[in-house]
N, C-alpha and C. Protein backbone atom coordinates (compact mmCIF):
# COMPACT_ATOMS: atom_id res chain seq x y z
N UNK A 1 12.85 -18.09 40.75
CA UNK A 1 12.45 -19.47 40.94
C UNK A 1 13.38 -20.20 41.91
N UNK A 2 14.58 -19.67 42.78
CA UNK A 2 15.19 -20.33 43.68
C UNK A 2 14.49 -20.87 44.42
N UNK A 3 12.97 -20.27 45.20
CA UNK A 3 12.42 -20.42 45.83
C UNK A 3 11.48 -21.35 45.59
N UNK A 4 11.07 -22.23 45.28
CA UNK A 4 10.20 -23.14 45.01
C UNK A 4 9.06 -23.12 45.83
N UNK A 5 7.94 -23.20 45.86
CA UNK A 5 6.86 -24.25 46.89
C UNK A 5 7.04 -25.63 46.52
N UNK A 6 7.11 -25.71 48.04
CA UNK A 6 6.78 -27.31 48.63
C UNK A 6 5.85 -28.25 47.87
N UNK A 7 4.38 -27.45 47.54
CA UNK A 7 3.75 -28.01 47.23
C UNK A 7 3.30 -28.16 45.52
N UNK A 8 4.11 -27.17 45.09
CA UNK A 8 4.39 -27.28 43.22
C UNK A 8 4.92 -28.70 42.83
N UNK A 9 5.31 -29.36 43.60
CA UNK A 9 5.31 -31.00 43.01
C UNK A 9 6.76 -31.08 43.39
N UNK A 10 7.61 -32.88 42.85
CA UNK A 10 8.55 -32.99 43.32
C UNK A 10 9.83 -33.11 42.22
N UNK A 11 10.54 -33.47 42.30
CA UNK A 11 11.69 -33.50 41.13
C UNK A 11 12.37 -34.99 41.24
N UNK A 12 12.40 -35.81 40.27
CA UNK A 12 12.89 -36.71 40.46
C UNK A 12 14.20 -37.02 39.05
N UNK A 13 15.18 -37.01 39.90
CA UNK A 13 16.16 -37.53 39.04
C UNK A 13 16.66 -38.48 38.82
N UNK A 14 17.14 -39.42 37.67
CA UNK A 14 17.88 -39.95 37.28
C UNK A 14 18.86 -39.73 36.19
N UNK A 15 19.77 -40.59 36.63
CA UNK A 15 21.29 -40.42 36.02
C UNK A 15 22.27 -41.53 35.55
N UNK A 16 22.87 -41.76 35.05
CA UNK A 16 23.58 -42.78 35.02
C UNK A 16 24.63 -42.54 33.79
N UNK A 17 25.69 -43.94 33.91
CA UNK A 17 26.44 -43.62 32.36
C UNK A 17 25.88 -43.85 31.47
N UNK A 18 26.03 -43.82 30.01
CA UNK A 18 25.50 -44.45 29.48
C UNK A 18 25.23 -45.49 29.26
N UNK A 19 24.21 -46.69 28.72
CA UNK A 19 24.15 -48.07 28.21
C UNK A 19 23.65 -48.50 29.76
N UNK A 20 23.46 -47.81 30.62
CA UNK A 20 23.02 -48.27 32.22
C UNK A 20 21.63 -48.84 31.93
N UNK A 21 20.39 -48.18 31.24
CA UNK A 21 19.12 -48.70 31.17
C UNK A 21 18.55 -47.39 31.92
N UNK A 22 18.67 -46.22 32.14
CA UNK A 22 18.37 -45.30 32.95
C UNK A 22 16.67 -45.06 32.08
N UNK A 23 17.07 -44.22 30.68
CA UNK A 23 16.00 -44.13 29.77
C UNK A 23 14.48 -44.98 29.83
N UNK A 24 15.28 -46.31 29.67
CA UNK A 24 14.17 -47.01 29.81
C UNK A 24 13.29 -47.73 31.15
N UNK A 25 14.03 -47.22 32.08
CA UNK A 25 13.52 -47.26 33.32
C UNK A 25 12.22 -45.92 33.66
N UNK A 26 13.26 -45.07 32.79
CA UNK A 26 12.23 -43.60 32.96
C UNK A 26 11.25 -43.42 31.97
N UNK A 27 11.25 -44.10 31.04
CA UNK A 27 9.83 -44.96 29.90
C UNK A 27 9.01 -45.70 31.20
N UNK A 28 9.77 -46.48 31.51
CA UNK A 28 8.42 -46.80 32.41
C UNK A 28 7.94 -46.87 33.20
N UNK A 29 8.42 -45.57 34.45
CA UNK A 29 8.07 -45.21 35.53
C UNK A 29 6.79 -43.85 34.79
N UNK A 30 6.88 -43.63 33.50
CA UNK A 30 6.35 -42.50 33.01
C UNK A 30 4.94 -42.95 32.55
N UNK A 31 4.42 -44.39 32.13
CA UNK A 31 4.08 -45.01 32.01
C UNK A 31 2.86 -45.18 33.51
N UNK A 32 3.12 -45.05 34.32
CA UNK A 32 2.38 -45.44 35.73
C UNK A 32 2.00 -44.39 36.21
N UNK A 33 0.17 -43.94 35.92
CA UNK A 33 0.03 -42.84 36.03
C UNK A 33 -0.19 -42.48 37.23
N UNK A 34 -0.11 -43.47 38.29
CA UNK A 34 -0.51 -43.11 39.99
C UNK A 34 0.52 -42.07 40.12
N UNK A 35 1.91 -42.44 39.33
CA UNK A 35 2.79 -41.68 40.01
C UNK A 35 2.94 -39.75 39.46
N UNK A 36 1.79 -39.82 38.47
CA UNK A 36 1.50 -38.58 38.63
C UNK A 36 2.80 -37.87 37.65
N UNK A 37 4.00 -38.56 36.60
CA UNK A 37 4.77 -37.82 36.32
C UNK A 37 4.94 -37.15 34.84
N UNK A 38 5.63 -36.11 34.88
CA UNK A 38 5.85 -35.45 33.44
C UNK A 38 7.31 -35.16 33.10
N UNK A 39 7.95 -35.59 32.10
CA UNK A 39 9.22 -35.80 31.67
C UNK A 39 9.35 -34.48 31.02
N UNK A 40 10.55 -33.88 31.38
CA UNK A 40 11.65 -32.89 31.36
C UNK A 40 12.14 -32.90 30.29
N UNK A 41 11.93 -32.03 29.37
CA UNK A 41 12.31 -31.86 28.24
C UNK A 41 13.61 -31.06 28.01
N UNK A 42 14.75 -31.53 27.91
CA UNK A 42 15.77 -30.87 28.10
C UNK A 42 15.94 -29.72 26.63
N UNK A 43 16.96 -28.54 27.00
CA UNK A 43 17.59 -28.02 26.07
C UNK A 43 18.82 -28.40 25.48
N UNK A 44 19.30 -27.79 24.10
CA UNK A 44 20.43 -28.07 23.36
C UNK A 44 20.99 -27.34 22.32
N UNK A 45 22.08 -27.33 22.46
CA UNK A 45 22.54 -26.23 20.93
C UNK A 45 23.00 -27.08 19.96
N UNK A 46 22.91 -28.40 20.16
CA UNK A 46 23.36 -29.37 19.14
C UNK A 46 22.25 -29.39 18.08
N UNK A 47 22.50 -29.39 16.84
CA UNK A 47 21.64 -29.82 15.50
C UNK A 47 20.83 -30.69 16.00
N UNK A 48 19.91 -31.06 15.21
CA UNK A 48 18.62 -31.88 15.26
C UNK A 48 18.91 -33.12 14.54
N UNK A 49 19.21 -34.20 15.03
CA UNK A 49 19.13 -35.78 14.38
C UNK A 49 17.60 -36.24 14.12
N UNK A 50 18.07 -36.71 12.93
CA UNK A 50 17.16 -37.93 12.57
C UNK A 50 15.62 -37.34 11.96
N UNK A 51 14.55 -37.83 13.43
CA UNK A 51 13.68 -37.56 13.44
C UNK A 51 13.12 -36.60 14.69
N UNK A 52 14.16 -36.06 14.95
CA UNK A 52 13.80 -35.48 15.87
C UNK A 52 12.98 -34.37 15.88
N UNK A 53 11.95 -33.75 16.93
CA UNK A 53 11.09 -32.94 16.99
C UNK A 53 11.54 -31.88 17.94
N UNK A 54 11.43 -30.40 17.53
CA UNK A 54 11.49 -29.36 18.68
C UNK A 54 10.64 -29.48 19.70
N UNK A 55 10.52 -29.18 20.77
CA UNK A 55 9.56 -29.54 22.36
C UNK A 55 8.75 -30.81 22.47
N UNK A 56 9.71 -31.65 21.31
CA UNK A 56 8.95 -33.06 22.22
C UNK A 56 10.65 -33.84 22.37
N UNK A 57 11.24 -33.67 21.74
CA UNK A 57 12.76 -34.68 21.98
C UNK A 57 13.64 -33.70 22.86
N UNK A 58 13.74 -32.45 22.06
CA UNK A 58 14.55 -31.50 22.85
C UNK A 58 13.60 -30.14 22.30
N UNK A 59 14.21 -29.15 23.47
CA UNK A 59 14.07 -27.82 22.42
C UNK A 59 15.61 -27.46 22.32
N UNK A 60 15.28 -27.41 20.80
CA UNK A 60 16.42 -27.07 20.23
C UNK A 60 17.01 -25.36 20.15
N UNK A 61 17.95 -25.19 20.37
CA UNK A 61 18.39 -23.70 20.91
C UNK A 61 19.65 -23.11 20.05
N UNK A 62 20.16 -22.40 19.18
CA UNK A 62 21.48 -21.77 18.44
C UNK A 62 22.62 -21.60 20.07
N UNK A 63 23.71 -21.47 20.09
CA UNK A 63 24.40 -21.39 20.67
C UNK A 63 24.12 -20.48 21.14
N UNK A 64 23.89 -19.11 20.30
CA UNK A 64 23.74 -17.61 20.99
C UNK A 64 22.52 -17.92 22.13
N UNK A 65 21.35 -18.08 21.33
CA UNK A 65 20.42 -18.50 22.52
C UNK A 65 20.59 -19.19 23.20
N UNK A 66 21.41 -20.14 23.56
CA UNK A 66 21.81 -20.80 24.73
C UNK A 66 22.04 -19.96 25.50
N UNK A 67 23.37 -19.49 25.19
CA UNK A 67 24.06 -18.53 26.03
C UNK A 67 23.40 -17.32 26.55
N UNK A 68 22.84 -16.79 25.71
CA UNK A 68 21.84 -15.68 26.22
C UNK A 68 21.10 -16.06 27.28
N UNK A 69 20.23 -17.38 27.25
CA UNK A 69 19.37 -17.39 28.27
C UNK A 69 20.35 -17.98 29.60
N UNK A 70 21.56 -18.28 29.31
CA UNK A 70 22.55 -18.57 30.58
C UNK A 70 22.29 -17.26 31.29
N UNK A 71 22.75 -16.12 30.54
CA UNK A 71 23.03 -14.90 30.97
C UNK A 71 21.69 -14.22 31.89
N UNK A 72 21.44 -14.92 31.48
CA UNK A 72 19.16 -14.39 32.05
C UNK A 72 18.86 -14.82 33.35
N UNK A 73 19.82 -16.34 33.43
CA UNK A 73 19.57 -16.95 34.47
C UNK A 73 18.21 -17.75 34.35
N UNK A 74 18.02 -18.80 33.11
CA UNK A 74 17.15 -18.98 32.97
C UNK A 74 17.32 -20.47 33.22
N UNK A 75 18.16 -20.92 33.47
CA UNK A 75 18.30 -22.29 33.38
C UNK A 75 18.20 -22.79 34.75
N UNK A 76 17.87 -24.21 34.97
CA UNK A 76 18.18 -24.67 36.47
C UNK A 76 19.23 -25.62 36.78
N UNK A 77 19.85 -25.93 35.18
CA UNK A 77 20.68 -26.75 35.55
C UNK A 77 21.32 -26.23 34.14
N UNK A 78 22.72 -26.38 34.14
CA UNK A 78 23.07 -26.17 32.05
C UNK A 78 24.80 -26.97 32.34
N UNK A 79 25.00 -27.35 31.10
CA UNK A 79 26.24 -27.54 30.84
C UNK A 79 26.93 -27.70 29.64
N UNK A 80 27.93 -27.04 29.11
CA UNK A 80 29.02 -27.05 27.95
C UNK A 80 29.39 -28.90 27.90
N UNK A 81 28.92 -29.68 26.96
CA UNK A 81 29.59 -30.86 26.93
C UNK A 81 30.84 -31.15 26.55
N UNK A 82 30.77 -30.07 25.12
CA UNK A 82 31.95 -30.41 24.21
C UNK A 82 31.90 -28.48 23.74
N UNK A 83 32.93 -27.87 23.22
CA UNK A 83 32.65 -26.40 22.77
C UNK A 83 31.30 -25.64 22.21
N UNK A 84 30.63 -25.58 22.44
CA UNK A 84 29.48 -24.83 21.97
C UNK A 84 28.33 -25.83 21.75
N UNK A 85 28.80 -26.73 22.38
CA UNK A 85 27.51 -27.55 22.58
C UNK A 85 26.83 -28.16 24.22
N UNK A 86 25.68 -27.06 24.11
CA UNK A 86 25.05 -27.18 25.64
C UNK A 86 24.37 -28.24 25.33
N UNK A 87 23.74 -28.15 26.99
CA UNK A 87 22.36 -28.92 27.40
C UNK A 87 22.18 -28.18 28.32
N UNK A 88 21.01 -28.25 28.90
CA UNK A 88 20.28 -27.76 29.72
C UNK A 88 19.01 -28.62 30.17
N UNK A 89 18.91 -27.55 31.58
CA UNK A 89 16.62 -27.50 31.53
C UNK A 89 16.68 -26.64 31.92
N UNK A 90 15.33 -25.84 31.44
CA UNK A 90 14.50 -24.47 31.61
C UNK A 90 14.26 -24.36 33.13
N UNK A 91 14.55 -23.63 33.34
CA UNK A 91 13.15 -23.30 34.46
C UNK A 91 11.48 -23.15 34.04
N UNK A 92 11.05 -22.97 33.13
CA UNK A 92 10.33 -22.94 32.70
C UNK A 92 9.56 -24.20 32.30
N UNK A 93 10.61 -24.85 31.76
CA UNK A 93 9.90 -25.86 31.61
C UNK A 93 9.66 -27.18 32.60
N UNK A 94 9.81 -27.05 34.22
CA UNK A 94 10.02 -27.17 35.67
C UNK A 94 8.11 -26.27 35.66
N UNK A 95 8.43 -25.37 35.64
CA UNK A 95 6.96 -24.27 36.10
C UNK A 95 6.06 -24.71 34.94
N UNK A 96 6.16 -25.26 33.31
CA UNK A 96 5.11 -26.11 32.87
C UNK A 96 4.56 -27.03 33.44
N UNK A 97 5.72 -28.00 34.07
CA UNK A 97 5.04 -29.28 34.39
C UNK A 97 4.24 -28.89 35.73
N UNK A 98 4.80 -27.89 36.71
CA UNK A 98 4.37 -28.54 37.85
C UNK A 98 2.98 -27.17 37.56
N UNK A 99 2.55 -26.60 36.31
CA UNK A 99 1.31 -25.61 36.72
C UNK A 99 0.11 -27.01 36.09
N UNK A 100 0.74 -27.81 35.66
CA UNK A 100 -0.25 -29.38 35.72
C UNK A 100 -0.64 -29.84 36.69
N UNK A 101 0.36 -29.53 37.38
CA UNK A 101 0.11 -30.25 39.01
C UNK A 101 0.42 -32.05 38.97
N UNK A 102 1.53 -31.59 38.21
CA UNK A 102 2.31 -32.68 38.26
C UNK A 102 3.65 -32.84 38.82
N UNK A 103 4.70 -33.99 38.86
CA UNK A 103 6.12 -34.15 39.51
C UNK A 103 7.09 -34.38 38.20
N UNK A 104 8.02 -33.64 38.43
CA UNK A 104 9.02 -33.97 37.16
C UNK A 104 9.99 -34.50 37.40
N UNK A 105 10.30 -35.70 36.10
CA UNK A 105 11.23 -36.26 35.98
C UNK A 105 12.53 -36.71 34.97
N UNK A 106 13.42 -36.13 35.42
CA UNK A 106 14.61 -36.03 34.47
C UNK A 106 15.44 -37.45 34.10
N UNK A 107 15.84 -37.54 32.96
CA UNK A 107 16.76 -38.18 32.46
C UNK A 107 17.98 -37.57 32.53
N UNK A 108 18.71 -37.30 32.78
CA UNK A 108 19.73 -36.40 32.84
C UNK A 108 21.05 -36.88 33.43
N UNK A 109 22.12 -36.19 32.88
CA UNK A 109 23.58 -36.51 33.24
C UNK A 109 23.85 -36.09 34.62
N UNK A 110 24.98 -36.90 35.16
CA UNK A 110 25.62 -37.50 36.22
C UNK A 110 25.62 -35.63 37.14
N UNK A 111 26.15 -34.77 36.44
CA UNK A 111 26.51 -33.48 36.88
C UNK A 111 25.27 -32.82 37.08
N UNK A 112 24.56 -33.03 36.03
CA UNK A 112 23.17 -31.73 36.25
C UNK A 112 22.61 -32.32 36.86
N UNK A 113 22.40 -33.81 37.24
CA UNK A 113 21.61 -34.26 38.85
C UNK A 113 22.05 -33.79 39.61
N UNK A 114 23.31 -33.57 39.97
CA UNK A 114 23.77 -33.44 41.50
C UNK A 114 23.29 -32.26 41.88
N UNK A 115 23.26 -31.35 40.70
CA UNK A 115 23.45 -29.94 40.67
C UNK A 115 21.60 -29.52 40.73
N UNK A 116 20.79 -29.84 41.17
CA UNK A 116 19.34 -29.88 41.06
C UNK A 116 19.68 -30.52 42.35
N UNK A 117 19.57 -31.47 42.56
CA UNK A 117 19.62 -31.88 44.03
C UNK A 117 20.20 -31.13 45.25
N UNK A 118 21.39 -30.45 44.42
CA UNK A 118 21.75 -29.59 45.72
C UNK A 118 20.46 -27.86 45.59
N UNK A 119 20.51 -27.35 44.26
CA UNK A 119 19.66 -26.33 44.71
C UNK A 119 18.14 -26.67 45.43
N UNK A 120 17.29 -28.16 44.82
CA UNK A 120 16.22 -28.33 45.85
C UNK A 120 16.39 -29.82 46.47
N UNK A 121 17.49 -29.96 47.70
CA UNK A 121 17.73 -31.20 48.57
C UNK A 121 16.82 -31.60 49.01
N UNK A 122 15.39 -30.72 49.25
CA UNK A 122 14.02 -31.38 49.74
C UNK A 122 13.25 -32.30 49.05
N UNK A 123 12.76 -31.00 48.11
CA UNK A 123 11.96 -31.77 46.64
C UNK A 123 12.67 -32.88 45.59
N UNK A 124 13.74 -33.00 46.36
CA UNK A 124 13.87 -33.90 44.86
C UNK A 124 14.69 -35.28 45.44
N UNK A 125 14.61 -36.06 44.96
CA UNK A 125 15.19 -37.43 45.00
C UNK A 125 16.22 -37.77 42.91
N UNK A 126 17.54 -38.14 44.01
CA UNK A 126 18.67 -38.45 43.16
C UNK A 126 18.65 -39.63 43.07
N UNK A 127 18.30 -40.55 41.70
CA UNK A 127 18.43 -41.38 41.30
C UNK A 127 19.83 -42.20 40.61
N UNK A 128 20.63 -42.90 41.10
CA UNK A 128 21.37 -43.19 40.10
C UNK A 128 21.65 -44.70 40.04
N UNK A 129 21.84 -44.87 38.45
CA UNK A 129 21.13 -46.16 37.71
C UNK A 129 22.81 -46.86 37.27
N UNK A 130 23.15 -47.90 37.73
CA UNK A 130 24.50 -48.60 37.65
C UNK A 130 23.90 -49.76 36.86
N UNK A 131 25.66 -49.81 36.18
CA UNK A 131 25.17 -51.27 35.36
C UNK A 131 26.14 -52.33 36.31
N UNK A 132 25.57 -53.58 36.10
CA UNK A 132 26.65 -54.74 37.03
C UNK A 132 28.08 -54.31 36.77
N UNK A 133 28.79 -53.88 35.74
CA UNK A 133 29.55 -54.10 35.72
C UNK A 133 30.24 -53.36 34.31
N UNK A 134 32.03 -52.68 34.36
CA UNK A 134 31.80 -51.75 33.13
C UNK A 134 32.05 -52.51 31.90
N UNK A 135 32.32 -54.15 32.29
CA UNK A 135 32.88 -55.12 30.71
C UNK A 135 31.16 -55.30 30.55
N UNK A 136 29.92 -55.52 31.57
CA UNK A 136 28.39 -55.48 30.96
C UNK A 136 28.21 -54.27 30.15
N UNK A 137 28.73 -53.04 30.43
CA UNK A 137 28.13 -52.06 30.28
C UNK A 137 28.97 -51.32 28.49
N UNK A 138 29.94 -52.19 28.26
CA UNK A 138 30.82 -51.89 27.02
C UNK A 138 30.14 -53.29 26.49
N UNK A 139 29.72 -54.41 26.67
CA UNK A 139 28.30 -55.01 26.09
C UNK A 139 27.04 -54.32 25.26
N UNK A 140 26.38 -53.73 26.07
CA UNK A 140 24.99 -53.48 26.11
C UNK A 140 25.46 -51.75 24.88
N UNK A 141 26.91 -51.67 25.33
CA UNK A 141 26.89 -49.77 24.30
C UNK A 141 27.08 -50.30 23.00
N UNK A 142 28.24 -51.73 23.10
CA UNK A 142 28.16 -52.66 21.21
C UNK A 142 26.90 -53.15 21.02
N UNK A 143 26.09 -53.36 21.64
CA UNK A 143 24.58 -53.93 21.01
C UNK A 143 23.63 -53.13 20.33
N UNK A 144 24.03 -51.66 20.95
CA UNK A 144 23.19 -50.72 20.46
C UNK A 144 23.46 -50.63 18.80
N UNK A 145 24.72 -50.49 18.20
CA UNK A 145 25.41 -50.66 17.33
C UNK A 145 24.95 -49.49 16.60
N UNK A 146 25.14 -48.31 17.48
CA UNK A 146 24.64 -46.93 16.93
C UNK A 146 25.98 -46.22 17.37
N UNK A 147 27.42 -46.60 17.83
CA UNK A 147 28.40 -45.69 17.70
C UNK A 147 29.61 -46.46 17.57
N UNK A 148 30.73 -45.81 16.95
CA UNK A 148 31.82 -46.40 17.05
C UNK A 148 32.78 -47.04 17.76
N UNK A 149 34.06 -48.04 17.71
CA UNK A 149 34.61 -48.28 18.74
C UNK A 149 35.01 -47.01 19.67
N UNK A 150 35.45 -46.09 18.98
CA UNK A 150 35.69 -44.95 19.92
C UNK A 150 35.24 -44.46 20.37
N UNK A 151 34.05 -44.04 19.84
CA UNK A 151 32.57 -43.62 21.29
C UNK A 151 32.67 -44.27 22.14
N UNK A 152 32.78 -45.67 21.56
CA UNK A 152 32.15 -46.38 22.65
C UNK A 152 33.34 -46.30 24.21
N UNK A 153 34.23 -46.73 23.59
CA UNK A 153 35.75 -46.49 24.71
C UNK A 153 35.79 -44.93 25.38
N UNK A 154 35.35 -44.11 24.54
CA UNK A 154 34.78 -42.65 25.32
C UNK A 154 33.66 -42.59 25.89
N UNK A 155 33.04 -43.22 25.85
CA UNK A 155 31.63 -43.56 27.17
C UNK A 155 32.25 -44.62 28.10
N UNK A 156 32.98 -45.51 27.93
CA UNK A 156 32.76 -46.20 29.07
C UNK A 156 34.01 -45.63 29.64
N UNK A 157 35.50 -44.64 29.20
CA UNK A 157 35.91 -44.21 30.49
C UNK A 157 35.17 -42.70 30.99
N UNK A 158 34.56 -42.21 30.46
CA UNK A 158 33.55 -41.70 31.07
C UNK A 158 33.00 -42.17 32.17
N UNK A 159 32.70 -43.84 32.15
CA UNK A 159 31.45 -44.26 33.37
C UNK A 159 32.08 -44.19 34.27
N UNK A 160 33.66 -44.65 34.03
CA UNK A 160 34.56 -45.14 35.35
C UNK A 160 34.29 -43.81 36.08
N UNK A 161 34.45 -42.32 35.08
CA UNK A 161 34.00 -41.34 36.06
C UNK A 161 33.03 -40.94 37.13
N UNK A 162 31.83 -41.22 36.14
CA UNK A 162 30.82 -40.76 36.67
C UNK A 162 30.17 -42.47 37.83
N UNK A 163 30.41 -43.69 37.70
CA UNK A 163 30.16 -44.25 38.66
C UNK A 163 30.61 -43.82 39.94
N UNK A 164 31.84 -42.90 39.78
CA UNK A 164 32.04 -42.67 41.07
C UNK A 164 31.63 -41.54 42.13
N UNK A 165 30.63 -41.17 41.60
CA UNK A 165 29.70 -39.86 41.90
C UNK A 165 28.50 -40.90 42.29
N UNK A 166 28.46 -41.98 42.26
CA UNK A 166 27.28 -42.65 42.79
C UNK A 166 26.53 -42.45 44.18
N UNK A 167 27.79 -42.31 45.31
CA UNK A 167 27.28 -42.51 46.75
C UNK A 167 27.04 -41.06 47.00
N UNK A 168 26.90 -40.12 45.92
CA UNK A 168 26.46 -38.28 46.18
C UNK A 168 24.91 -38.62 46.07
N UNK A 169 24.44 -39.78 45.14
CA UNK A 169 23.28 -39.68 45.13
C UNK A 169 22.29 -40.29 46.31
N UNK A 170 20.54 -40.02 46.20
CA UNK A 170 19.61 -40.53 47.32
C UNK A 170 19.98 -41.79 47.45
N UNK A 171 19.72 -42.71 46.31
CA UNK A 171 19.65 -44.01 45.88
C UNK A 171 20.40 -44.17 45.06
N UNK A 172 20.56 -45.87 44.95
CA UNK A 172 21.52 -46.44 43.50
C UNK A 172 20.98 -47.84 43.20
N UNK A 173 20.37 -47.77 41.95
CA UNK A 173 19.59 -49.23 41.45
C UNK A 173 20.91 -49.47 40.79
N UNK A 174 21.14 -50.89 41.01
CA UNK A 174 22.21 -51.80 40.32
C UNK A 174 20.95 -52.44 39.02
N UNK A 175 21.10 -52.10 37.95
CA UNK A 175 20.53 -52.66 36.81
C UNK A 175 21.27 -54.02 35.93
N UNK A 176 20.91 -54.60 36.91
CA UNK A 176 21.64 -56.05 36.44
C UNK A 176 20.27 -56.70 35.52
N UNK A 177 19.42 -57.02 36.10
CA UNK A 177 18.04 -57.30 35.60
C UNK A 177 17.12 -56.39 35.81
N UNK A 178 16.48 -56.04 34.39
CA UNK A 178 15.71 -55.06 33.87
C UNK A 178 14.48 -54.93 34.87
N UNK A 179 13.90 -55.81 34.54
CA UNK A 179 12.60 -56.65 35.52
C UNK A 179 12.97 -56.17 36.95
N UNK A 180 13.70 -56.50 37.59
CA UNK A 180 13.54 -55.92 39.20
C UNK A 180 14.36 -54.23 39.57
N UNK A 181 15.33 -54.17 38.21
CA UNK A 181 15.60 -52.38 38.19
C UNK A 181 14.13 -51.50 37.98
N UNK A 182 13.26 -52.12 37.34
CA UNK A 182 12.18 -51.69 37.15
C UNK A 182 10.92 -51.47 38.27
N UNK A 183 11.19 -52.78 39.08
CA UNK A 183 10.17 -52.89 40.06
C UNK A 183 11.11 -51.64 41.28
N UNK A 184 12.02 -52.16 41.56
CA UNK A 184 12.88 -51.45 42.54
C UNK A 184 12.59 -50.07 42.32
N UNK A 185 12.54 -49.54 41.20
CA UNK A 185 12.68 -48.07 40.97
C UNK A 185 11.04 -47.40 41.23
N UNK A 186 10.14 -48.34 41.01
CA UNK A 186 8.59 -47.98 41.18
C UNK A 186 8.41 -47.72 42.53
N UNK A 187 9.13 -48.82 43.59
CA UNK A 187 9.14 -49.00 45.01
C UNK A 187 10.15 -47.27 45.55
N UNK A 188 11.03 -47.15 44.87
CA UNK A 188 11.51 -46.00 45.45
C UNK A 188 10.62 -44.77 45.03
N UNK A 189 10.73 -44.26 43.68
CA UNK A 189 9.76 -43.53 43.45
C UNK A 189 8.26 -43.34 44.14
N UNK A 190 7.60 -44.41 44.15
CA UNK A 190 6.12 -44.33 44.71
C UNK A 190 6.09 -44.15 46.27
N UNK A 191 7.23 -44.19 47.33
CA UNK A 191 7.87 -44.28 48.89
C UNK A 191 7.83 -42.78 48.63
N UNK A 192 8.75 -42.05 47.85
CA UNK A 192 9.50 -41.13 47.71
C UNK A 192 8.11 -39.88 47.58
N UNK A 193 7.29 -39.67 46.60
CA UNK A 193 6.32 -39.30 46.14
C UNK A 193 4.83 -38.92 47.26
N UNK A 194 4.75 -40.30 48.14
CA UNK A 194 4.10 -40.37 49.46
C UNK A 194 4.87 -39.90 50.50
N UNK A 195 5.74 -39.32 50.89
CA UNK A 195 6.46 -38.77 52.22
C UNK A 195 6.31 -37.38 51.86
């Protein structure tokens, strides 16, 4: 699968730190069916929260099978976050969406964008989603009020990281207001999609 066709559809990424609004930008670019897209169902060796579902939230994977299918070369993008806990995407699940004859689009971290963008620099457009600012963006991670102070201080020096991988990407929506990160991102996407 290094080899892609041109015409199997396109890849669109986005990325961001967390608490950026990336997710919900990609809710509703997913939402607009001109643009023809199907969301990327990532892999994981992490346990299953909540309510979560196998092949609709994640597919969920044992470590061994992670690793195994590393070894296969099955992945198009993968990464160790923390010890024995991957993520990924399939290749496979890239060759689901596009035997729809559709364009896929990732939610995905700062690294496995870049890393898709460089194996297809044609097909794909790098999205990355900034918040105004990292005292907004340690805001919007206490509102969620789904992690601790220390998550939270471990995501946002995280962002300081990964904001700075910004100018690797195509584009960069400043998500200051939802409303025009939203419109802005339709305008790039739907440009992007037609060329």
């Amino acid at each position: 699968m290094a080899k892609l066709n041109k015409n199997q559809g396109k890849l669109i990424v986005f990325s961001a730190p967390s608490g950026s609004g990336k997710t919900t930008i990609v809710r509703h670019l997913l939402g607009i069916e001109s643009l023809n897209l199907e969301f990327s169902i990532s892999a994981t060796s992490r346990e299953k929260r909540g309510k979560e579902v196998n092949g609709k939230d994640y597919y969920f994977l044992s470590s061994k099978e992670f690793k195994n299918k590393i070894k296969n070369d099955e992945f198009l993008e993968w990464e160790e976050v923390y010890r024995d806990n991957f993520y990924g995407t399939l290749k496979t699940e890239v060759e689901r969406i596009w035997s729809l004859g559709k364009n896929v689009i990732f939610d995905i971290d700062v690294s496995g964008g870049l890393r898709i963008k460089r194996k297809f620099p044609e097909q794909t457009l790098a999205v990355f989603v900034k918040p105004p600012s990292i005292d907004e963006l340690k805001i919007r991670l206490k509102k969620r009020k789904t992690e601790s102070a220390d998550k939270i201080n471990m995501r946002v020096a995280k962002a300081s990281a990964e904001l700075a991988t910004a100018p690797l990407f195509d584009t960069i929506i400043v998500n200051d207001t939802l409303e025009n990160a939203l419109k802005e991102a339709e305008t790039i996407v739907g440009n992007f999609l037609k060329s």
